[in-house]
PDB file of N, CA and C in Angstrom:
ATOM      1  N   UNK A   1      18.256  -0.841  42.959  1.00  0.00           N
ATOM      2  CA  UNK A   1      17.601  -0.056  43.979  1.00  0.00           C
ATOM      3  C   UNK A   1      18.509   0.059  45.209  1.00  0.00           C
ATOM      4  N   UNK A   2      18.467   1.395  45.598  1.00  0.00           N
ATOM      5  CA  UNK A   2      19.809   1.105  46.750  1.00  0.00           C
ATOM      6  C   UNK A   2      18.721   1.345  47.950  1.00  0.00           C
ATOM      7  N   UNK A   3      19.564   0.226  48.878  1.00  0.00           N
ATOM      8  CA  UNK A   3      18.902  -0.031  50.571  1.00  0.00           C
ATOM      9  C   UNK A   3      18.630   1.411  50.973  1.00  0.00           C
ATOM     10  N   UNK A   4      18.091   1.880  51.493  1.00  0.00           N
ATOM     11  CA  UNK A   4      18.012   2.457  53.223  1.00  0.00           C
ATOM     12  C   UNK A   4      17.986   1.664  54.790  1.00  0.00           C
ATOM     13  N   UNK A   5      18.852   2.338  55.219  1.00  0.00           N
ATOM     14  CA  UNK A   5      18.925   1.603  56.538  1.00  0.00           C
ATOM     15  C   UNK A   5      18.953   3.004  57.190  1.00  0.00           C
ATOM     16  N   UNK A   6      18.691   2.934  58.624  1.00  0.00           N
ATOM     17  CA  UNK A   6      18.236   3.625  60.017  1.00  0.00           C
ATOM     18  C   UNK A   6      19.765   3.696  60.535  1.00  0.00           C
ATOM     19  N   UNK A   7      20.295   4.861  60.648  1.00  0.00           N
ATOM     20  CA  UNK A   7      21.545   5.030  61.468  1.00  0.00           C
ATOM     21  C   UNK A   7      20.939   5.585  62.621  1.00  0.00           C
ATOM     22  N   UNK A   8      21.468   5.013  63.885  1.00  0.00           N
ATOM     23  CA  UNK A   8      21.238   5.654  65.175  1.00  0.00           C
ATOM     24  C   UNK A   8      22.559   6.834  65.507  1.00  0.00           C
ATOM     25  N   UNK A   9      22.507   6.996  66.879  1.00  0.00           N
ATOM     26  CA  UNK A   9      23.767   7.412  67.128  1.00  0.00           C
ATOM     27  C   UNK A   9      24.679   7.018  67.718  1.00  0.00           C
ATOM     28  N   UNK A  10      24.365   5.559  67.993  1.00  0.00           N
ATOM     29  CA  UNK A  10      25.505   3.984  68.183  1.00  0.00           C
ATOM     30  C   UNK A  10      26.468   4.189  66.924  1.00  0.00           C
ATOM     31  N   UNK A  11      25.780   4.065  65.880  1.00  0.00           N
ATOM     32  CA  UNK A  11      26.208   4.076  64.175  1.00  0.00           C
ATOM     33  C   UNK A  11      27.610   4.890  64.180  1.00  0.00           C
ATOM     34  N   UNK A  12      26.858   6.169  64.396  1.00  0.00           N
ATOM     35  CA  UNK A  12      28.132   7.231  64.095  1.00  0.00           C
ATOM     36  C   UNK A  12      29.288   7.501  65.301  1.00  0.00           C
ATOM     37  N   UNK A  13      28.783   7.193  66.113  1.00  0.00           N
ATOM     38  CA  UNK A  13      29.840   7.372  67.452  1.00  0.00           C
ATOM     39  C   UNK A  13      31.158   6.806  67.264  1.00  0.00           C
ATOM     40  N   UNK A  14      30.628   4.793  66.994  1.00  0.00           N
ATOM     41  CA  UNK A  14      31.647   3.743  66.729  1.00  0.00           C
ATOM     42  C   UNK A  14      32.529   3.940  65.544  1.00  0.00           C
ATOM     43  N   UNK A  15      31.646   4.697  64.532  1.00  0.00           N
ATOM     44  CA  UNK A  15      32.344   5.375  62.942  1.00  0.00           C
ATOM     45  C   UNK A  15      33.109   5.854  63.747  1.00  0.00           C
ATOM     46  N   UNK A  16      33.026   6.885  64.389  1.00  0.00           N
ATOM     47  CA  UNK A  16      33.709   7.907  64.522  1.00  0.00           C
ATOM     48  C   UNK A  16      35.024   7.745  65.408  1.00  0.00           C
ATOM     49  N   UNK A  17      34.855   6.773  66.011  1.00  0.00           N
ATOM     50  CA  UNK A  17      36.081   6.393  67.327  1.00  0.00           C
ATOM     51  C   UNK A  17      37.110   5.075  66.312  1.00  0.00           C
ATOM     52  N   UNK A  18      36.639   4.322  65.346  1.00  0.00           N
ATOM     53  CA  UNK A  18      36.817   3.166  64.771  1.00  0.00           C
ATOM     54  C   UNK A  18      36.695   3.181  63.067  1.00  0.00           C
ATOM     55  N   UNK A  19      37.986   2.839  62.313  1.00  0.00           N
ATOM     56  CA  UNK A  19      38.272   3.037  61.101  1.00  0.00           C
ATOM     57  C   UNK A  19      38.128   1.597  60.441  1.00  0.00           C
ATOM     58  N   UNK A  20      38.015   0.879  61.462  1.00  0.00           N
ATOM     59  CA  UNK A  20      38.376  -0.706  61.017  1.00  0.00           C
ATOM     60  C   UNK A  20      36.649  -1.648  60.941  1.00  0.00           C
ATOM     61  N   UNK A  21      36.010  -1.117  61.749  1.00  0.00           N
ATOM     62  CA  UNK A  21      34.764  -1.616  62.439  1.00  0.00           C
ATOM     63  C   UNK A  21      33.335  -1.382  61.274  1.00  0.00           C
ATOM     64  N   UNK A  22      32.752  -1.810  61.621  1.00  0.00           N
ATOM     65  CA  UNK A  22      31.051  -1.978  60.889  1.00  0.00           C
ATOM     66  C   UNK A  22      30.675  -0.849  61.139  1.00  0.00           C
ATOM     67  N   UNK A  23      30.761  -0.200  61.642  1.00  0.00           N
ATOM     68  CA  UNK A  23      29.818   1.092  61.653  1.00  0.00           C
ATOM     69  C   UNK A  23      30.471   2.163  60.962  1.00  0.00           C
ATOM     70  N   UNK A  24      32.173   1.875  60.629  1.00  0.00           N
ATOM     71  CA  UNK A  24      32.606   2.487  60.072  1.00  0.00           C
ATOM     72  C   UNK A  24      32.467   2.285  58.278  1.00  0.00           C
ATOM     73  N   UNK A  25      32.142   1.095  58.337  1.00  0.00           N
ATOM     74  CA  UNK A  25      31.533   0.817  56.709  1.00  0.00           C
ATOM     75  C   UNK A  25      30.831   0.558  56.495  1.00  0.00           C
ATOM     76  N   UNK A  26      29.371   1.071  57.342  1.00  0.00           N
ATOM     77  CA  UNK A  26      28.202   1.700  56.855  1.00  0.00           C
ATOM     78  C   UNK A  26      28.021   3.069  56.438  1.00  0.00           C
ATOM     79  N   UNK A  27      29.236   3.690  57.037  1.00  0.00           N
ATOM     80  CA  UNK A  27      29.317   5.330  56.415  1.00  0.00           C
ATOM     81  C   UNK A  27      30.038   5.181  55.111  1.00  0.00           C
ATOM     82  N   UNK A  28      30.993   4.199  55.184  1.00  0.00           N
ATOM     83  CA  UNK A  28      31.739   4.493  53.659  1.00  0.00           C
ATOM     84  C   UNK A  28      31.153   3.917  52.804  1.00  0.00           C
ATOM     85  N   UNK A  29      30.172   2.646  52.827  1.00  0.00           N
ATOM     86  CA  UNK A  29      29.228   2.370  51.902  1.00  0.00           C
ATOM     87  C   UNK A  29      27.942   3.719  51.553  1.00  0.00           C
ATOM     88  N   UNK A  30      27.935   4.218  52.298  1.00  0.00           N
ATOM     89  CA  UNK A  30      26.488   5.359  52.052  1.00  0.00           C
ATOM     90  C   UNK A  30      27.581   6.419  51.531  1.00  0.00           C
ATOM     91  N   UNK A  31      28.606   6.870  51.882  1.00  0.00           N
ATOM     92  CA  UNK A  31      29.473   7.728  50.829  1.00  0.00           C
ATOM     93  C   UNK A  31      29.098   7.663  49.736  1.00  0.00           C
ATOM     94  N   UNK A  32      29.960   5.980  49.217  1.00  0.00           N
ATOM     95  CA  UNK A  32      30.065   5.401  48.435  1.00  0.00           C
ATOM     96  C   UNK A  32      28.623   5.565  47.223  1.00  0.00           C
ATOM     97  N   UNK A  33      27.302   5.962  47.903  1.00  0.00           N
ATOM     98  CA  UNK A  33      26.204   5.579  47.272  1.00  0.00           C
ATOM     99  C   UNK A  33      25.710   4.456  47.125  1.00  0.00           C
ATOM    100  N   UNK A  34      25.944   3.492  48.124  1.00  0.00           N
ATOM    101  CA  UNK A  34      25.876   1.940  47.947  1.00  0.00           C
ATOM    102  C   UNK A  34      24.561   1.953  49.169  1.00  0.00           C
ATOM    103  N   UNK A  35      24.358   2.754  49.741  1.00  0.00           N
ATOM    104  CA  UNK A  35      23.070   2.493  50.588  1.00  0.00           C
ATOM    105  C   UNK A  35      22.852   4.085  51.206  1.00  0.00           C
ATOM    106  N   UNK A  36      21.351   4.132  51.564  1.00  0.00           N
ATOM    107  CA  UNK A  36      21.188   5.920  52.028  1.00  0.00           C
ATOM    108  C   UNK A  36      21.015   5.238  53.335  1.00  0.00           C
ATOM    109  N   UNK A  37      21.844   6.199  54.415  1.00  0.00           N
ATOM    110  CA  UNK A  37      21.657   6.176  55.618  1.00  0.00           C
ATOM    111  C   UNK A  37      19.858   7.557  56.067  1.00  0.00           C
ATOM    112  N   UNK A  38      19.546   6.887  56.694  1.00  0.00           N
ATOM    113  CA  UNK A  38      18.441   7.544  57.191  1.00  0.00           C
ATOM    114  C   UNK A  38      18.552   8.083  58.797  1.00  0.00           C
ATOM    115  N   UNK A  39      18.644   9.215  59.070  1.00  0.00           N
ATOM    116  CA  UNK A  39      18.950   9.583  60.232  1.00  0.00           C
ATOM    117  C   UNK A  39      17.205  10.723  60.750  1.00  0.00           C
ATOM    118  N   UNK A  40      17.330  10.800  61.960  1.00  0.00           N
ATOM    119  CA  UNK A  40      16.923  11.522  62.853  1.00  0.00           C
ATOM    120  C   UNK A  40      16.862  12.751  62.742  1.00  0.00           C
ATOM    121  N   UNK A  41      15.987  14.256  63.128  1.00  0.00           N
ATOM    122  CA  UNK A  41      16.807  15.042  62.806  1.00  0.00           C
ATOM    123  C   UNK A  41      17.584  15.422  63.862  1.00  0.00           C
ATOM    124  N   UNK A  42      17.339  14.686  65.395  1.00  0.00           N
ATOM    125  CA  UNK A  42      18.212  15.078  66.598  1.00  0.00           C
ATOM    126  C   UNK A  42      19.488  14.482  66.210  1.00  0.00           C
ATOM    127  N   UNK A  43      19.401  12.989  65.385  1.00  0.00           N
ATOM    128  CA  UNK A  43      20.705  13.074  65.164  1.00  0.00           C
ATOM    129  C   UNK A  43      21.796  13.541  64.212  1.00  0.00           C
ATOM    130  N   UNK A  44      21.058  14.223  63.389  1.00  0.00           N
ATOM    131  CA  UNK A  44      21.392  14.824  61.903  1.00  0.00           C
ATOM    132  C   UNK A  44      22.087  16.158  62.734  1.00  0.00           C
ATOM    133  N   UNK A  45      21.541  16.579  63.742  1.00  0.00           N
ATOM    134  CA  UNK A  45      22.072  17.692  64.444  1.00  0.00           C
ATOM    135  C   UNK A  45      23.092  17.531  65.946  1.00  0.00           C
ATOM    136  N   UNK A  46      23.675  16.516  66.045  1.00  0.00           N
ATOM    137  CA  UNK A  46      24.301  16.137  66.892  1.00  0.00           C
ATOM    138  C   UNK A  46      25.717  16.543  66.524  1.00  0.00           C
ATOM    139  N   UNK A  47      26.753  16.845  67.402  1.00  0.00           N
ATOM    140  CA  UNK A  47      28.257  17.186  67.025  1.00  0.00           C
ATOM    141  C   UNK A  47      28.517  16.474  68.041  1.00  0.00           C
ATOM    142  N   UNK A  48      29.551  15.491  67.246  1.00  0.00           N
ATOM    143  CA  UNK A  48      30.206  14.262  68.125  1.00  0.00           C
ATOM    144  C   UNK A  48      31.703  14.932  68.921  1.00  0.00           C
ATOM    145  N   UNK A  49      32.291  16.118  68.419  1.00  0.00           N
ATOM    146  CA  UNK A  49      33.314  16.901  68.115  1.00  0.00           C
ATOM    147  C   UNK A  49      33.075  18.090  68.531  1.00  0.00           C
TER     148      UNK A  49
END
């Protein structure tokens, strides 16, 4: 059974600034299919970029 966990937009920011860090391998685990990230839809619609 794969997890769900709650990504905020702490989550993706730190992904996004940081290749080395935890928040960056909570995205590559949910890539991966190893857990579904569950988002917001304000943050599903956010551009960090």
């Amino acid at each position: 059974m794969i997890k769900t966990v709650f990504a905020d937009a702490n989550i993706l920011i730190a992904a996004a600034s940081s290749r080395t860090g935890a928040s960056h391998a909570v995205l590559l685990l949910a890539e991966m299919g190893m857990i579904r990230c569950l988002l917001t839809p304000e943050i599903s619609n956010f551009n960090i970029f």
